[in-house]
PDB file of N, CA and C in Angstrom:
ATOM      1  N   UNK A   1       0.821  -1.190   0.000  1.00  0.00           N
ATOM      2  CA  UNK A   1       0.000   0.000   0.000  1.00  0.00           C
ATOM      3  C   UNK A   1       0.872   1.264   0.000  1.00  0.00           C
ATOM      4  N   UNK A   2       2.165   1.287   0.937  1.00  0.00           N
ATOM      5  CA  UNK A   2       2.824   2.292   0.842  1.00  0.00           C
ATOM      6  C   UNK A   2       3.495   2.580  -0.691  1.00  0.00           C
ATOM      7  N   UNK A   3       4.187   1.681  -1.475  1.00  0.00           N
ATOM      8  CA  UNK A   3       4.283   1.858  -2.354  1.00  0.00           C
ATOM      9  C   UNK A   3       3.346   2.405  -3.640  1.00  0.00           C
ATOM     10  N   UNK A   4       1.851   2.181  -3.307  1.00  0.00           N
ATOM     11  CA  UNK A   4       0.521   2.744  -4.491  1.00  0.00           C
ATOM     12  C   UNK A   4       0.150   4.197  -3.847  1.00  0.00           C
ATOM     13  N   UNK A   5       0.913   4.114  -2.995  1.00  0.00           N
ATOM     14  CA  UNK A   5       0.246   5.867  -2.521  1.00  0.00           C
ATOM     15  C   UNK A   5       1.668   6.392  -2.828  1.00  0.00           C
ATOM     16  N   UNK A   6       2.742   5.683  -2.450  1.00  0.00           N
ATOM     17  CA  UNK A   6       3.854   6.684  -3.050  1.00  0.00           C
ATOM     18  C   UNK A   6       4.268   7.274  -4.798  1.00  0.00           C
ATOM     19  N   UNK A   7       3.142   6.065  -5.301  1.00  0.00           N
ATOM     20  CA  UNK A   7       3.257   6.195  -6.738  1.00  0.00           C
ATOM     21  C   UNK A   7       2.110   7.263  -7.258  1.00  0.00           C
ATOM     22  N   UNK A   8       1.548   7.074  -6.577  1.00  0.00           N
ATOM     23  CA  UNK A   8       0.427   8.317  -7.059  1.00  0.00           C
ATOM     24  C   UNK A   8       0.750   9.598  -6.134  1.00  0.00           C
ATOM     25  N   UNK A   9       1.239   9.800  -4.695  1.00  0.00           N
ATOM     26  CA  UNK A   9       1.869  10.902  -4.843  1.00  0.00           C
ATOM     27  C   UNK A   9       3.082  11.843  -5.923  1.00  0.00           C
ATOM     28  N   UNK A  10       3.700  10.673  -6.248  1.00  0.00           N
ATOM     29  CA  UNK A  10       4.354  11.119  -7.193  1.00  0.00           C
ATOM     30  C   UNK A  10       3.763  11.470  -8.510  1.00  0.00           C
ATOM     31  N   UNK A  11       3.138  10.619  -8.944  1.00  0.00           N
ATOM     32  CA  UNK A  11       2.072  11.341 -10.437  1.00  0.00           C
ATOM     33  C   UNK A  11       1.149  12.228 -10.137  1.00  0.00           C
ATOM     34  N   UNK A  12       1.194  12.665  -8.804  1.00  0.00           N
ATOM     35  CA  UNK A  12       0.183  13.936  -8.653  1.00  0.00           C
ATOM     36  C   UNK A  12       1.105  15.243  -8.939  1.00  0.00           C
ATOM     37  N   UNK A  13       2.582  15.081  -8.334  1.00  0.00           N
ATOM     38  CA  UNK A  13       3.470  15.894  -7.990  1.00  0.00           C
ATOM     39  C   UNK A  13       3.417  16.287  -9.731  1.00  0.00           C
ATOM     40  N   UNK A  14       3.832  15.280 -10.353  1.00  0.00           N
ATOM     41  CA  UNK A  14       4.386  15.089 -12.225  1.00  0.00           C
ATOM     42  C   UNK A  14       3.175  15.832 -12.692  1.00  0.00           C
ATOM     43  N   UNK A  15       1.549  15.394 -12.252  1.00  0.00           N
ATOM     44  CA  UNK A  15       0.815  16.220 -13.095  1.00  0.00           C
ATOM     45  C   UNK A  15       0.543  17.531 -12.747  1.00  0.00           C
ATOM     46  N   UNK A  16       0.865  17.843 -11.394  1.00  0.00           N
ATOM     47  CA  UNK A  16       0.953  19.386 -11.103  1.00  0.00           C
ATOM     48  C   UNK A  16       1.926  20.356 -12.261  1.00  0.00           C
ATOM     49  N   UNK A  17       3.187  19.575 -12.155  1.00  0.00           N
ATOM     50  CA  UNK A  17       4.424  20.354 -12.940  1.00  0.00           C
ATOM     51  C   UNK A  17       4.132  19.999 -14.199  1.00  0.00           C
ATOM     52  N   UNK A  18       3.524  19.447 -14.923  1.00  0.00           N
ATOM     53  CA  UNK A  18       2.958  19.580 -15.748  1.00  0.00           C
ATOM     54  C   UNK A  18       2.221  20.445 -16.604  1.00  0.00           C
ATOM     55  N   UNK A  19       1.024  20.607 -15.318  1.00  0.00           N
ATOM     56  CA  UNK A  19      -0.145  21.903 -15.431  1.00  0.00           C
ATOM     57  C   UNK A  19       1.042  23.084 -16.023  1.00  0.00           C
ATOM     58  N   UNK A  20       1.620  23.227 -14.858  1.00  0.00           N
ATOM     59  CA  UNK A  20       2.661  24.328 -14.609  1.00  0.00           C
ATOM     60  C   UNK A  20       3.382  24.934 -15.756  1.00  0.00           C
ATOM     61  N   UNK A  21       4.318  23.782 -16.162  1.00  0.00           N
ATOM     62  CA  UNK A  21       4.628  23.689 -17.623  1.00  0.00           C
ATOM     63  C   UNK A  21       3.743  24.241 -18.775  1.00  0.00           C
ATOM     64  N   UNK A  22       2.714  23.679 -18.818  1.00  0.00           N
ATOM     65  CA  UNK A  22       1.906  23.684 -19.915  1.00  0.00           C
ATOM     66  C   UNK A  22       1.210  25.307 -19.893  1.00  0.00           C
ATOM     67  N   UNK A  23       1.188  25.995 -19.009  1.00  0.00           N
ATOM     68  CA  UNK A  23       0.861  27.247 -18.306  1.00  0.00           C
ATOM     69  C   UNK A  23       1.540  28.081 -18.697  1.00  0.00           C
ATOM     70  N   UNK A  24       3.103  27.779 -18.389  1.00  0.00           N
ATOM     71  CA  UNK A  24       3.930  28.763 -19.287  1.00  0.00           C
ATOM     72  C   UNK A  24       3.995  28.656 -20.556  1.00  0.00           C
ATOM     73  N   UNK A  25       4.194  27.418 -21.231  1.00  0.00           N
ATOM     74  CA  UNK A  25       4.344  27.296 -22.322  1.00  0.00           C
ATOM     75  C   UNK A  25       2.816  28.153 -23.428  1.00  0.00           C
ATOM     76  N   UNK A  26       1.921  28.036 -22.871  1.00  0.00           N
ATOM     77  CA  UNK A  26       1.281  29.168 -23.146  1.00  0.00           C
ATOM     78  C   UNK A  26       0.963  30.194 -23.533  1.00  0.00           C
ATOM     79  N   UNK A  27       1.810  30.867 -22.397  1.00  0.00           N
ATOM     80  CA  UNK A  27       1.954  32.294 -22.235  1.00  0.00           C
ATOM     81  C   UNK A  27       2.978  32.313 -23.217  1.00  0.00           C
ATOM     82  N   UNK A  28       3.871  31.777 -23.142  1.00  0.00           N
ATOM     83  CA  UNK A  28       4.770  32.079 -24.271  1.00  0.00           C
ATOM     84  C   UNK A  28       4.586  32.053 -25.688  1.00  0.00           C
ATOM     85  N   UNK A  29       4.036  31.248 -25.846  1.00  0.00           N
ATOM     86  CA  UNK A  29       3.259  31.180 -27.421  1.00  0.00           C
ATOM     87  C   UNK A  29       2.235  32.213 -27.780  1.00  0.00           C
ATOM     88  N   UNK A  30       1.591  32.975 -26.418  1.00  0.00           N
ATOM     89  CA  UNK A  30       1.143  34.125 -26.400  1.00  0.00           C
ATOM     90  C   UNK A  30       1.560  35.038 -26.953  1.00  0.00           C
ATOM     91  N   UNK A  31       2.783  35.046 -26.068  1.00  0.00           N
ATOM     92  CA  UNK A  31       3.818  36.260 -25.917  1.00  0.00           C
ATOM     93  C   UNK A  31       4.598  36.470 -27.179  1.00  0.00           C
ATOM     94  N   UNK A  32       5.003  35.530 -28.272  1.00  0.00           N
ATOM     95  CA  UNK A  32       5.274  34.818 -29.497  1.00  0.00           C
ATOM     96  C   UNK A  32       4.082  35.627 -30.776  1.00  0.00           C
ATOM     97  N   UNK A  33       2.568  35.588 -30.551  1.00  0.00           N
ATOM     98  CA  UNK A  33       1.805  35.600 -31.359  1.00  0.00           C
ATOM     99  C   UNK A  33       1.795  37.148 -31.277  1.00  0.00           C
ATOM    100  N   UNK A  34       1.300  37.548 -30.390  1.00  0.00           N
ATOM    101  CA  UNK A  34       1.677  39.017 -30.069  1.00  0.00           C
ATOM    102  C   UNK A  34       2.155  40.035 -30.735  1.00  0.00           C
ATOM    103  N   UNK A  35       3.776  39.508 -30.245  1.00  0.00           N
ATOM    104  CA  UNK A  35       5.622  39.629 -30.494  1.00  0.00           C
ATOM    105  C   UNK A  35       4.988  39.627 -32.284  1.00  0.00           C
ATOM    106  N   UNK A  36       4.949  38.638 -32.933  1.00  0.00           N
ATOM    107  CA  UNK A  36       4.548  38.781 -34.475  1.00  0.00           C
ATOM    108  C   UNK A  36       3.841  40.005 -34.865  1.00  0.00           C
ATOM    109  N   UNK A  37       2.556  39.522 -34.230  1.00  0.00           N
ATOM    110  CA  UNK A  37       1.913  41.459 -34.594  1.00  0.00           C
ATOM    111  C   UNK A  37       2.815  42.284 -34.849  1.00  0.00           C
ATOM    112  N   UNK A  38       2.875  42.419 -33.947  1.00  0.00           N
ATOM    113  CA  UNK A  38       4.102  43.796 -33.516  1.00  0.00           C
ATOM    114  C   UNK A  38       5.062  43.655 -35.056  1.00  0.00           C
ATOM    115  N   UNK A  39       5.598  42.967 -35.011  1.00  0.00           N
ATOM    116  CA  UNK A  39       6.303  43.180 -36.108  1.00  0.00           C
ATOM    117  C   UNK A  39       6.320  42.958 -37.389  1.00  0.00           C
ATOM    118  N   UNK A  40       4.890  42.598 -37.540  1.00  0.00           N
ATOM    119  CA  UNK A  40       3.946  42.847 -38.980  1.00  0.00           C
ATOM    120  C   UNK A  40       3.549  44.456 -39.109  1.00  0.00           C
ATOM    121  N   UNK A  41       3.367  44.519 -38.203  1.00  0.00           N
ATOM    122  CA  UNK A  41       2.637  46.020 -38.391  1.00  0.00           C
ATOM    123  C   UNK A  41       4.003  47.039 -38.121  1.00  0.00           C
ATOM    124  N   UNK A  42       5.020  46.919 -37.469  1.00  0.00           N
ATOM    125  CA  UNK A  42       6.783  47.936 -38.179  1.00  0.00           C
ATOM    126  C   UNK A  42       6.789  47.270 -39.246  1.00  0.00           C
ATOM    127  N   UNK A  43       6.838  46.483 -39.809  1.00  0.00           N
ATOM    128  CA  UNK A  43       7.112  45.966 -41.486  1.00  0.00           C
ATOM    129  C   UNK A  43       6.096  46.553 -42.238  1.00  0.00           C
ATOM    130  N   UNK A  44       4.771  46.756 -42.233  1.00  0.00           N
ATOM    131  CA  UNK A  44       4.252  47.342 -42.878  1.00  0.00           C
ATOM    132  C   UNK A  44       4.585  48.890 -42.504  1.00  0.00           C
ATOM    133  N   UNK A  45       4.830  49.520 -41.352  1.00  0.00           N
ATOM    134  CA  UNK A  45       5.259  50.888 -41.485  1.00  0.00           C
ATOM    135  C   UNK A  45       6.673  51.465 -42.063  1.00  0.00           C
ATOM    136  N   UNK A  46       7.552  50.058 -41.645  1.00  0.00           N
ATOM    137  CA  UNK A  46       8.930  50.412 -42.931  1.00  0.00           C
ATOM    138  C   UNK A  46       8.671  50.377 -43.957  1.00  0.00           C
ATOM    139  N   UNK A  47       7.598  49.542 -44.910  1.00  0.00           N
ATOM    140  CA  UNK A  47       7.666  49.797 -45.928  1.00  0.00           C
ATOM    141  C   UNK A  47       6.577  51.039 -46.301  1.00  0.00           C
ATOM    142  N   UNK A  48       5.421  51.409 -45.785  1.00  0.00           N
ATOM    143  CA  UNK A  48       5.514  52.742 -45.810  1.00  0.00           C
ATOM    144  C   UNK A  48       6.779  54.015 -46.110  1.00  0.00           C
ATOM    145  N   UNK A  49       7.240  53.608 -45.364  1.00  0.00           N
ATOM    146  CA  UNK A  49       8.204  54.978 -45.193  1.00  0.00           C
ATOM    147  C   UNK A  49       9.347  54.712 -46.292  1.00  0.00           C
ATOM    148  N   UNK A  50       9.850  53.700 -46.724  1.00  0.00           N
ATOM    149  CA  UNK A  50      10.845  53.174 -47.688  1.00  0.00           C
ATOM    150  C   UNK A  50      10.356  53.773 -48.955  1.00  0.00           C
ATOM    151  N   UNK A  51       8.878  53.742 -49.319  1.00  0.00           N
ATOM    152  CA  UNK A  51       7.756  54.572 -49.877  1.00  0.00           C
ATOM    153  C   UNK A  51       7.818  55.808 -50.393  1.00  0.00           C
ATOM    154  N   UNK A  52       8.049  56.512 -49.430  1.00  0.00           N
ATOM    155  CA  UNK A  52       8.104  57.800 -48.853  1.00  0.00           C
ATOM    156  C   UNK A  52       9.444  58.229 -48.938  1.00  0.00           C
ATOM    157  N   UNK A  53      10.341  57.679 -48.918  1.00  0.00           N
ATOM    158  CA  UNK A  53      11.856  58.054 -48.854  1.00  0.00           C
ATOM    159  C   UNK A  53      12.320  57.881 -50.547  1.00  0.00           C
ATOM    160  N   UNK A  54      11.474  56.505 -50.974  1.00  0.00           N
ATOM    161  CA  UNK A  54      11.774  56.673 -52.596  1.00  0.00           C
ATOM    162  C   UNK A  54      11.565  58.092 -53.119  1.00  0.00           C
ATOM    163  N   UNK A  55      10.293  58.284 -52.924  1.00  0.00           N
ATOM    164  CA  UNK A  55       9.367  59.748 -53.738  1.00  0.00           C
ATOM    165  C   UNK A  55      10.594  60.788 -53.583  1.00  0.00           C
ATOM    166  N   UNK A  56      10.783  60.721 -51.921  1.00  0.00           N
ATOM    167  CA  UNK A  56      11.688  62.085 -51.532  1.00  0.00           C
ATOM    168  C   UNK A  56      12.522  62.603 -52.926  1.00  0.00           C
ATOM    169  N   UNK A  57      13.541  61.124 -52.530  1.00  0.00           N
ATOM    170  CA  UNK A  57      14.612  61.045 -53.289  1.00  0.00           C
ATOM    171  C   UNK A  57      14.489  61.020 -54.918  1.00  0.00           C
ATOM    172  N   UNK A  58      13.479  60.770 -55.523  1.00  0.00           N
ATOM    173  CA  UNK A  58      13.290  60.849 -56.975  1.00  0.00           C
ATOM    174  C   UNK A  58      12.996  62.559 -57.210  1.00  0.00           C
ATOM    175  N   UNK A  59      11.917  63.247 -56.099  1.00  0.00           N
ATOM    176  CA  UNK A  59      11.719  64.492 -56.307  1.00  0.00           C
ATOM    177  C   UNK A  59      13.345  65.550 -56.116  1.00  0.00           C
ATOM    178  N   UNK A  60      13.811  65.132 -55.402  1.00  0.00           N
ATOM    179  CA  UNK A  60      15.029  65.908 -55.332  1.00  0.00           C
ATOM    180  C   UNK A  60      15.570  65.295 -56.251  1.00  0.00           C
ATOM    181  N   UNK A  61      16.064  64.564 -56.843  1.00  0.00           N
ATOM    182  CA  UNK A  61      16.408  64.144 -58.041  1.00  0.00           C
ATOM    183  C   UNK A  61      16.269  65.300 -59.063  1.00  0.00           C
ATOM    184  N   UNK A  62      14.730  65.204 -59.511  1.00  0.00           N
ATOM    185  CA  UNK A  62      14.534  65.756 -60.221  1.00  0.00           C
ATOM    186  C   UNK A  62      14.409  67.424 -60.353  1.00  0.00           C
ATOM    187  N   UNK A  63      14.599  68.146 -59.001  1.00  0.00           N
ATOM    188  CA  UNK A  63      14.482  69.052 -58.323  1.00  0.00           C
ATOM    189  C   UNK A  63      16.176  70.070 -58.661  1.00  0.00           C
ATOM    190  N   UNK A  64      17.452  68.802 -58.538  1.00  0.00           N
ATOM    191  CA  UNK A  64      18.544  68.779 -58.759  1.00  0.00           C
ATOM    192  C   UNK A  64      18.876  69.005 -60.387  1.00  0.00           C
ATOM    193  N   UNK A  65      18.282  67.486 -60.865  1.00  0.00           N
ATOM    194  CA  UNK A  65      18.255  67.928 -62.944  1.00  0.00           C
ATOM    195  C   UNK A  65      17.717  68.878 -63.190  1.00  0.00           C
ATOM    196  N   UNK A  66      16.956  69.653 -62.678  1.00  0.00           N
ATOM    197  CA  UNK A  66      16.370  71.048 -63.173  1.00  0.00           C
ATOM    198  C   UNK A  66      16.746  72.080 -63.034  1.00  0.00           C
ATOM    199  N   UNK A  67      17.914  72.170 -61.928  1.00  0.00           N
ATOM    200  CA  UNK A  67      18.674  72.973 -61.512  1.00  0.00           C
ATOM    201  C   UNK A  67      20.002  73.074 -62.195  1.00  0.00           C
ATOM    202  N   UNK A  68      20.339  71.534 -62.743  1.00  0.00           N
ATOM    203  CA  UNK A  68      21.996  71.730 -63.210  1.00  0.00           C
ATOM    204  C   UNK A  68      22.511  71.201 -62.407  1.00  0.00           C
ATOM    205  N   UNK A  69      22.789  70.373 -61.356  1.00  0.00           N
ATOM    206  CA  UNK A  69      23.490  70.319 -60.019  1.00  0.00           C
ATOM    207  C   UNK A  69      22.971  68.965 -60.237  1.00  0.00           C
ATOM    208  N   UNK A  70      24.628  68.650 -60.085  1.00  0.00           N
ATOM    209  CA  UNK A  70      25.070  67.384 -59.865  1.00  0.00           C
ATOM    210  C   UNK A  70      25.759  66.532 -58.145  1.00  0.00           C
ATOM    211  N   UNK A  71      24.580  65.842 -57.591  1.00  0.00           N
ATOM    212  CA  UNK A  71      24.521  65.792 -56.784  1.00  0.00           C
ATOM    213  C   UNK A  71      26.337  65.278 -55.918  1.00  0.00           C
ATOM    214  N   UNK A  72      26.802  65.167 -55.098  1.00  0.00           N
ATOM    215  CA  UNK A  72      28.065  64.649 -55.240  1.00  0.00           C
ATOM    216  C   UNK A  72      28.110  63.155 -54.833  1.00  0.00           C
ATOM    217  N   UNK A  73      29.226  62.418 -55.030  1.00  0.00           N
ATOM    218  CA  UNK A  73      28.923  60.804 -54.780  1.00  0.00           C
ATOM    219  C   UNK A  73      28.760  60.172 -53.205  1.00  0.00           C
ATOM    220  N   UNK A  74      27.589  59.798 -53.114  1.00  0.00           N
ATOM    221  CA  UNK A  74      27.797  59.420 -51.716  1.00  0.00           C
ATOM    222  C   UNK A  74      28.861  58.595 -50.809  1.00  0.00           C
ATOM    223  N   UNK A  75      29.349  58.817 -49.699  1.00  0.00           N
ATOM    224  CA  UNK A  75      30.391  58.473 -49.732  1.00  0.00           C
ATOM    225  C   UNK A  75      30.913  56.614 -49.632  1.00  0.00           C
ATOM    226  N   UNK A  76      32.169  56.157 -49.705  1.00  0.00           N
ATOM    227  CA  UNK A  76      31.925  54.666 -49.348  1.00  0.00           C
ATOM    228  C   UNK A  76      31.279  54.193 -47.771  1.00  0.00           C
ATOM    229  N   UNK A  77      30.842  52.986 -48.325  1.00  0.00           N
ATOM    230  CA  UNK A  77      30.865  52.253 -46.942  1.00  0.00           C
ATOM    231  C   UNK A  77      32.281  51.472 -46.357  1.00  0.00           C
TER     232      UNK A  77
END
């Protein structure tokens, strides 16, 4: 008898830490799905702005050819 109660204390202990486990693991996959949002929606605002930085740069471009002025070479990396 001591041994069937020590065995099921123990699989009570295992399915507690279990719960436990499975609790965080959770949250984390939460925290994961979230975390994605988040960085769907800066990817769609970088490419917004990448957008926006093209135009810039084509209007000064052309802002420059109309002027005569040759922009100078940017420098190396």
């Amino acid at each position: 008898m001591q041994l069937i109660r020590a065995l099921r204390d123990t699989q009570l202990e295992q399915g507690r830490t279990l719960q436990q486990h499975s609790e965080l693991l959770g949250a984390l996959v939460a925290g994961q799905v979230e975390h994605g949002k988040v960085l769907a929606e800066h990817s769609k605002v970088l490419a917004e702005h990448s957008k926006m930085l093209r135009s810039l740069a084509a209007g000064q471009a052309a802002v420059l050819d109309h002027l005569g002025i040759t922009p100078p070479e940017p420098p190396e990396a």
